[in-house]
Protein backbone atom coordinates (compact mmCIF):
# COMPACT_ATOMS: atom_id res chain seq x y z
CA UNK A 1 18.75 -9.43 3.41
CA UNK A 2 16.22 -6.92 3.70
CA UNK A 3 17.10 -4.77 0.42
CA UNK A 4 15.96 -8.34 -1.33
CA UNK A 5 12.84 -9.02 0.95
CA UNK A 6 11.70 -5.55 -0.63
CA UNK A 7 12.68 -5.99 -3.75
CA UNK A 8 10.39 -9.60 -3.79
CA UNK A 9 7.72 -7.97 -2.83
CA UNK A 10 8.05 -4.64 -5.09
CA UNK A 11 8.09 -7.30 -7.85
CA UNK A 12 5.34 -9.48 -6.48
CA UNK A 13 2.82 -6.34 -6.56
CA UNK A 14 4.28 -5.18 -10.01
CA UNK A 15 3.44 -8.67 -11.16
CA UNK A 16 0.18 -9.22 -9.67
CA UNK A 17 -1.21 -5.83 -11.08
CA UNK A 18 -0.15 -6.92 -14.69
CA UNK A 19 -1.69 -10.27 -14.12
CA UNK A 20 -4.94 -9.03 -12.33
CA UNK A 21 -5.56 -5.97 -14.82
CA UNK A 22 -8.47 -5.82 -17.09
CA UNK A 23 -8.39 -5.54 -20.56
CA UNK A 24 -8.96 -2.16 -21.93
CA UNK A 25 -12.13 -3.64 -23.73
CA UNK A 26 -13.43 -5.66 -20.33
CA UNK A 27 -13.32 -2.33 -18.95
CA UNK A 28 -15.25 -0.77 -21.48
CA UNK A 29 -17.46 -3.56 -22.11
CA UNK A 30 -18.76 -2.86 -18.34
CA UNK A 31 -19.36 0.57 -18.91
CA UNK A 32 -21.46 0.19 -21.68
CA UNK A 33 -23.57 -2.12 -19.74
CA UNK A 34 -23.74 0.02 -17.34
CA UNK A 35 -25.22 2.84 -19.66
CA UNK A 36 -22.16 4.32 -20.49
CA UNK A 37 -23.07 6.29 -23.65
CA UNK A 38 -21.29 4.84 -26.56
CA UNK A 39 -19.67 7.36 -29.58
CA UNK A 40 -18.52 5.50 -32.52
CA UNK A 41 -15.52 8.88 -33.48
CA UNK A 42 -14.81 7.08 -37.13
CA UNK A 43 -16.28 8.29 -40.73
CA UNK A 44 -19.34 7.91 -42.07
CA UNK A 45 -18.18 4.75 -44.31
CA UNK A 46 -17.11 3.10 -41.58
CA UNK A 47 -19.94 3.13 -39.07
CA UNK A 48 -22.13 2.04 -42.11
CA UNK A 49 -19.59 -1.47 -42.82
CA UNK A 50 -20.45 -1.52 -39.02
CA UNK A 51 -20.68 -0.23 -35.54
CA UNK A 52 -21.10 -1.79 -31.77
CA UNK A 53 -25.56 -1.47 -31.30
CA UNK A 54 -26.47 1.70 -29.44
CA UNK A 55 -23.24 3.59 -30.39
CA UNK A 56 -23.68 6.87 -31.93
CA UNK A 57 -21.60 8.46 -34.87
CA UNK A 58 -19.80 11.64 -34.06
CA UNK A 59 -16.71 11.81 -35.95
CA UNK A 60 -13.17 12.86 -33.92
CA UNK A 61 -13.14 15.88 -35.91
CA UNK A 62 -16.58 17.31 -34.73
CA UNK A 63 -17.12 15.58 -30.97
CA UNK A 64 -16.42 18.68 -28.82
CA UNK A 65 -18.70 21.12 -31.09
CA UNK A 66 -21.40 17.86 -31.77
CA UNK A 67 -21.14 17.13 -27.69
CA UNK A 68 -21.97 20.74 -27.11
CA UNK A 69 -24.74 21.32 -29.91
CA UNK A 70 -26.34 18.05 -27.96
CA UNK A 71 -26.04 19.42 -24.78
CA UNK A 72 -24.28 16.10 -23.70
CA UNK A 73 -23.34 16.62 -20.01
CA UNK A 74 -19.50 17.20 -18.72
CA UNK A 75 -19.84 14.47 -16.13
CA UNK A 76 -21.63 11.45 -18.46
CA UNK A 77 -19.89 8.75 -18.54
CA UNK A 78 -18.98 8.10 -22.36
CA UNK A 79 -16.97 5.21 -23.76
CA UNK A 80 -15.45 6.43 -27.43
CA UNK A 81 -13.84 4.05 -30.07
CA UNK A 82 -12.64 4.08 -33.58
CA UNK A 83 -10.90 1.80 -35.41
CA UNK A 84 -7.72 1.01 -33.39
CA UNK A 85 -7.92 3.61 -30.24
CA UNK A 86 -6.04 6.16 -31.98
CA UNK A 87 -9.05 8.64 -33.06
CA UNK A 88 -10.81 8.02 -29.82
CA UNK A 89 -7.87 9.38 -28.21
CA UNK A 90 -7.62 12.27 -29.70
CA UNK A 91 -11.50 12.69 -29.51
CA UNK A 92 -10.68 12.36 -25.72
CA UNK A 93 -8.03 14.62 -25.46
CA UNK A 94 -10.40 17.14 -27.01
CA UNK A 95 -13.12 16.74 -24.70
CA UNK A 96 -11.05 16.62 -21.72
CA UNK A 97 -10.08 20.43 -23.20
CA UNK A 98 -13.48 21.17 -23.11
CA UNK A 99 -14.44 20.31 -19.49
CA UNK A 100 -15.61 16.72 -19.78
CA UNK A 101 -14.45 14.02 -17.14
CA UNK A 102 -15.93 10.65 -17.45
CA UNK A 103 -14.53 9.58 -20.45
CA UNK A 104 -12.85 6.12 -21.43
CA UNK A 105 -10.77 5.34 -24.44
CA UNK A 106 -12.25 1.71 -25.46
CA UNK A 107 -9.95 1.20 -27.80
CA UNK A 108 -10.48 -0.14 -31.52
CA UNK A 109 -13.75 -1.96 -32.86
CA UNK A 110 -12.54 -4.80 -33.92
CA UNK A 111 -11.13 -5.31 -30.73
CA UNK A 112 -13.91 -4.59 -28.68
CA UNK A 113 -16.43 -6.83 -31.20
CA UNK A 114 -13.99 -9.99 -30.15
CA UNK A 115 -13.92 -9.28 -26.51
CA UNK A 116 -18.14 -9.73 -27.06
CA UNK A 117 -17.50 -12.46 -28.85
CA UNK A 118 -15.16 -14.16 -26.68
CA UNK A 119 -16.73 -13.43 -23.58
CA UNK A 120 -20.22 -14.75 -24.97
């Protein structure tokens, strides 16, 4: 009987975490309004069909020499995006390499634009 009491409540907590967790963009959607500074990794074209307001272009390719020619510090919180999370990843990745910690992945822009809009 107890093997199955534990079990429930292994379970119970699994279940409760996946119904309590924030959304990837909830999470970065606080950030940002908490002054997280806000990198748009995409191209050029992109940002200019549109971008979240107050994000800066850095494309993936150039974020750890760009973060370094800026003198952004290692411990700033930063939310990146791109178009679905994949570039911002590796943009991550590479800045994680390079010594920075408060980084979050927010994921995709179209995404993140309906979380605003949803939430509004």
């Amino acid at each position: 009987m107890r093997f199955y009491s534990v079990i429930a409540l292994v379970m119970g907590l699994f279940f409760s975490n996946l119904v309590f967790a924030e959304s990837r963009e909830s999470v970065a959607w606080k950030m940002i309004d908490q002054g997280a500074l806000l990198i748009d990794v995409r191209t050029d074209r992109e940002y200019a069909d549109g971008h979240l307001e107050d994000a800066f272009l850095i494309p993936h390719p150039d974020i750890v020499e760009q973060f370094t020619k800026l003198e952004i510090r290692k411990d700033r919180q930063i939310v990146l995006y791109c178009r679905s999370g994949r570039r911002s990843a590796v943009a991550e990745t590479a800045l994680r390499k390079a010594g920075y910690k408060n980084l979050f992945n927010g994921g995709g822009y179209p995404a993140l634009v309906r979380h605003k809009t949803d939430t509004n």
